[in-house]
Protein backbone atom coordinates (compact mmCIF):
# COMPACT_ATOMS: atom_id res chain seq x y z
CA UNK A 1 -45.45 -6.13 30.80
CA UNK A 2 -47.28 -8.44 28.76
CA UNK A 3 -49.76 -7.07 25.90
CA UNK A 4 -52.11 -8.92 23.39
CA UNK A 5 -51.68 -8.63 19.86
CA UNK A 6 -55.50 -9.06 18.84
CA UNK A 7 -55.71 -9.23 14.37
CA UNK A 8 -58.12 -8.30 12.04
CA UNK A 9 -58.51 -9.14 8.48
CA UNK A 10 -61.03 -10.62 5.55
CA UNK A 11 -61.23 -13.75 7.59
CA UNK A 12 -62.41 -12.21 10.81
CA UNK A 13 -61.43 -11.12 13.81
CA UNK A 14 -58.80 -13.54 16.32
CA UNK A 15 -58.51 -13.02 19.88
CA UNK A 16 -54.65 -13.28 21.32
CA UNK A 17 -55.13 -15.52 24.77
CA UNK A 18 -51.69 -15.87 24.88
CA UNK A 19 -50.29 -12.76 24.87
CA UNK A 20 -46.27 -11.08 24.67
CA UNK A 21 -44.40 -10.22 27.17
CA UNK A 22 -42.38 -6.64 26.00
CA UNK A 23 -40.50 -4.41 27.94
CA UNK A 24 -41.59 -1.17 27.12
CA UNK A 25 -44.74 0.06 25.07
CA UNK A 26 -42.05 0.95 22.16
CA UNK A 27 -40.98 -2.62 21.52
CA UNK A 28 -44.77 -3.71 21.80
CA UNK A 29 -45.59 -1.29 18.77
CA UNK A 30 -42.26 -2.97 17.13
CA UNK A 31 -43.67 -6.33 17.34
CA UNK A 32 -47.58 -4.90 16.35
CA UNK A 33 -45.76 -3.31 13.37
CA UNK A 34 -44.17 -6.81 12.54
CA UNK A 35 -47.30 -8.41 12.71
CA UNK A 36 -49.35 -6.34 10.23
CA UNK A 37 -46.40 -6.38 7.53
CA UNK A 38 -46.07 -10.43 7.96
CA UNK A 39 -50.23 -10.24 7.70
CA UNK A 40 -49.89 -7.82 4.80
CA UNK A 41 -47.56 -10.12 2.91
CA UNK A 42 -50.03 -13.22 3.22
CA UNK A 43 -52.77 -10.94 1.97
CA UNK A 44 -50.94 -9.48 -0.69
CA UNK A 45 -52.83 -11.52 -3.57
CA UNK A 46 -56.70 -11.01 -2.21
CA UNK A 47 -57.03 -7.58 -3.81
CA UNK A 48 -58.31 -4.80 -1.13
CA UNK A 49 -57.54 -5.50 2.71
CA UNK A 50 -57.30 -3.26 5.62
CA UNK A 51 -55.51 -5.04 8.43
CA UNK A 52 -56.06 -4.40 12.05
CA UNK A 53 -53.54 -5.17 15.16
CA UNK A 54 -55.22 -3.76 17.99
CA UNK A 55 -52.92 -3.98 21.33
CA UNK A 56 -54.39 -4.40 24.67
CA UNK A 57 -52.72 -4.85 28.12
CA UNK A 58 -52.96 -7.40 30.75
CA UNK A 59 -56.05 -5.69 32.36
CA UNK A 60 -57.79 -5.88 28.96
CA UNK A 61 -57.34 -1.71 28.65
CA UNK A 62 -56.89 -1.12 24.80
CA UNK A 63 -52.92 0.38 24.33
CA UNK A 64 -52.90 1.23 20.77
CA UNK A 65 -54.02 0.12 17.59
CA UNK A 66 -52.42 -0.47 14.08
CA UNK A 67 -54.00 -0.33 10.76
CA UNK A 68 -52.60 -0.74 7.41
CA UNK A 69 -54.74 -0.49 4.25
CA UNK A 70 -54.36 -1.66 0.62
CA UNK A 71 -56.49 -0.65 -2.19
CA UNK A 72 -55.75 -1.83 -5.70
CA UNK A 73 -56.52 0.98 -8.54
């Protein structure tokens, strides 16, 4: 099935057109996982960030949605 890995971060929103084709749900949340550690590591030196992969499906139905947030103290 294929899903679309839409991100979220300080510079805006970006809309996957493309999309991933995955076998099962499980190895699309893999690869969403992936995807906010590689986005966490470019953000690293920006202070705060709370990152956003939000998964959708073919028919546009949302799937799931990742979010990992940093907060320097």
């Amino acid at each position: 099935m294929r899903y679309f890995f839409d991100a979220i971060d300080q510079a805006g929103a970006r809309h996957d057109p493309i999309g991933v084709d995955c076998p099962t749900v499980r190895a699309a949340r893999r690869l969403a996982r992936q995807a906010l550690a590689e986005m966490f590591i470019d953000a690293r030196d920006r202070g705060d960030a709370t990152l956003v992969i939000a998964v959708r499906d073919a028919e546009g139905v949302p799937v799931f949605e990742g979010r990992l947030v940093y907060a320097e103290h």
